[in-house]
C-alpha atoms as a PDB file:
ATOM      1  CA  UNK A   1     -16.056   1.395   3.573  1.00  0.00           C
ATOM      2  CA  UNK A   2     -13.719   0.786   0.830  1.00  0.00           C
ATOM      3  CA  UNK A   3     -11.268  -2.023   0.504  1.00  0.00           C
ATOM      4  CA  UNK A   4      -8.450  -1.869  -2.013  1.00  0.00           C
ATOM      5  CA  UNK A   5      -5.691  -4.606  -3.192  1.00  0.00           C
ATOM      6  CA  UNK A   6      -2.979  -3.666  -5.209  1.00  0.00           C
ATOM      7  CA  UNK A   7      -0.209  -6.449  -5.927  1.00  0.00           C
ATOM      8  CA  UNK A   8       2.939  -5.471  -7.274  1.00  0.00           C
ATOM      9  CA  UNK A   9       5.324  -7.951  -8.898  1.00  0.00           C
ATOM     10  CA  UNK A  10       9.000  -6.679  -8.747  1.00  0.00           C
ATOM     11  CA  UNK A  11      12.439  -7.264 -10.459  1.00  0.00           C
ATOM     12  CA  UNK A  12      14.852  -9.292  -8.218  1.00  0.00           C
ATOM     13  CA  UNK A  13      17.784  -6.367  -8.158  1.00  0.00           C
ATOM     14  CA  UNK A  14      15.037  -3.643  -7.235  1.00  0.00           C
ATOM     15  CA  UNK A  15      13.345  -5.386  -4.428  1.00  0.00           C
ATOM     16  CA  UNK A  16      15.396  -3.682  -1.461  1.00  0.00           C
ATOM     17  CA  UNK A  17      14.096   0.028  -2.980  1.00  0.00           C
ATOM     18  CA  UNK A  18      10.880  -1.068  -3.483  1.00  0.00           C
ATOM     19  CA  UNK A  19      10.715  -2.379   0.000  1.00  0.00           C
ATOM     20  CA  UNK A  20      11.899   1.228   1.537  1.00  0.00           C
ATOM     21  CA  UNK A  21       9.506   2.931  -1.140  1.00  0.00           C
ATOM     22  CA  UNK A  22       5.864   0.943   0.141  1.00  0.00           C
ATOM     23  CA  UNK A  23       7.327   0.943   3.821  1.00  0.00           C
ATOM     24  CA  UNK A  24       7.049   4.932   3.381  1.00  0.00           C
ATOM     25  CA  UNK A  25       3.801   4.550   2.045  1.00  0.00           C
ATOM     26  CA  UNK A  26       1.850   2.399   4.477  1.00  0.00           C
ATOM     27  CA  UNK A  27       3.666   4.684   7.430  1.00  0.00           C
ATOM     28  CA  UNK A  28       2.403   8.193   5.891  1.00  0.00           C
ATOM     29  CA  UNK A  29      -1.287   6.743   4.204  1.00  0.00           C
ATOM     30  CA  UNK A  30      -2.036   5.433   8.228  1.00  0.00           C
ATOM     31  CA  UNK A  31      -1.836   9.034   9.180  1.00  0.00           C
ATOM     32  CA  UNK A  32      -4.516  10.237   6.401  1.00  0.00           C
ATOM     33  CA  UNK A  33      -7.814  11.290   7.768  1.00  0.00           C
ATOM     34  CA  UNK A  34     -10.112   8.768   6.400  1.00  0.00           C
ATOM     35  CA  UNK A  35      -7.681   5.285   6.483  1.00  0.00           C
ATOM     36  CA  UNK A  36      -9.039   2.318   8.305  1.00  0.00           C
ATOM     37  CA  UNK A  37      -6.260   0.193   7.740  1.00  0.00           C
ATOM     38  CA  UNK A  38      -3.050   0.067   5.369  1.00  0.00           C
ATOM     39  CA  UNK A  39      -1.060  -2.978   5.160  1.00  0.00           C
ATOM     40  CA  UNK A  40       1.983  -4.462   3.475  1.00  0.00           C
ATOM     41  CA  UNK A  41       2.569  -8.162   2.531  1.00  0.00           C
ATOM     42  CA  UNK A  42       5.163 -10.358   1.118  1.00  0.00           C
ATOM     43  CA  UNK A  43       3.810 -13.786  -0.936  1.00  0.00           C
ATOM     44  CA  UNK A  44       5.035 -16.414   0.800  1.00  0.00           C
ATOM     45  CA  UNK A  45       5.572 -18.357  -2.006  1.00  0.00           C
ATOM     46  CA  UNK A  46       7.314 -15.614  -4.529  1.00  0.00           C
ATOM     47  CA  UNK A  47       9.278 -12.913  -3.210  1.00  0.00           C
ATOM     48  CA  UNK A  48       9.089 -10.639  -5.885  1.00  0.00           C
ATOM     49  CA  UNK A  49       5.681 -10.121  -4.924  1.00  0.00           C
ATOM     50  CA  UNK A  50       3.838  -7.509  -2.405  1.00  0.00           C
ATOM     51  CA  UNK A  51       0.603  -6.808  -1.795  1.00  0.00           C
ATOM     52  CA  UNK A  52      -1.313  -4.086  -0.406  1.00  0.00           C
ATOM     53  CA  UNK A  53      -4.254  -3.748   1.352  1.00  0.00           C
ATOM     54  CA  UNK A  54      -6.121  -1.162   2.392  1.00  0.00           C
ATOM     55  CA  UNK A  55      -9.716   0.482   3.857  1.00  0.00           C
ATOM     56  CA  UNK A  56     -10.943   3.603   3.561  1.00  0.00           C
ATOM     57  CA  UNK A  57     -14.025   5.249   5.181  1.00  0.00           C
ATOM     58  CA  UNK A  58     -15.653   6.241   2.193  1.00  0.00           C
ATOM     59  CA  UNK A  59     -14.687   7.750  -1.551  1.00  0.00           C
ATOM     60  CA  UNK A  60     -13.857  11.349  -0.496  1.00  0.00           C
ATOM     61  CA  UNK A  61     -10.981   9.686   1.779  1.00  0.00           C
ATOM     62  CA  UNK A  62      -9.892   7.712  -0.891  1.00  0.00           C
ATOM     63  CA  UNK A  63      -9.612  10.530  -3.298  1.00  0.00           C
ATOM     64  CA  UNK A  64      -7.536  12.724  -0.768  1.00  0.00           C
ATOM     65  CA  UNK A  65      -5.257   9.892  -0.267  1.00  0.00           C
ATOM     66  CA  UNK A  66      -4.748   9.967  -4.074  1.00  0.00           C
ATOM     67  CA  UNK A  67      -3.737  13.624  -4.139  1.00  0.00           C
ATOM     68  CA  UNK A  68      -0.785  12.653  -2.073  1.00  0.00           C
ATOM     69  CA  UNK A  69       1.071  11.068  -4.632  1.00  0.00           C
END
C-alpha cells in the first residue's frame, strides 16, 4: 500500500474555488481502480490550509491515478 499527504496552503479570496476544485477530486480519485481511501481535510487551526490523504494499492494504481490529471 501507498499512503500519500499533500497539504495545500491557499490565498484567502480563492478558498471557495479551491474547495469545489479538491471536492471534485476526492469524488472522481474514490472511483479509480486501485484507491483505498481519498480524503479531504481542513486545519483546524488555519483555514487556508487542506490536506489530503490518500492510499493506494500499489504503484501501478498510483500512476493511473496520475494520468487523470
Amino acid at each position: 500500500m501507498i499512503k500519500i499527504t499533500a497539504k495545500h496552503t491557499v490565498k484567502e479570496n480563492c478558498i471557495d474555488e479551491l474547495i469545489i476544485v479538491l471536492k471534485e477530486l476526492v469524488e472522481k480519485s474514490r472511483l479509480e481502480e486501485g484507491c483505498i481511501s481519498y480524503s479531504l481535510y481542513k486545519d483546524i487551526d488555519n483555514d487556508n490550509i487542506y490536506t489530503i490523504i490518500e492510499e493506494w494499492q500499489n504503484i501501478e494504481s498510483l500512476h493511473n491515478h496520475f494520468q487523470t490529471f
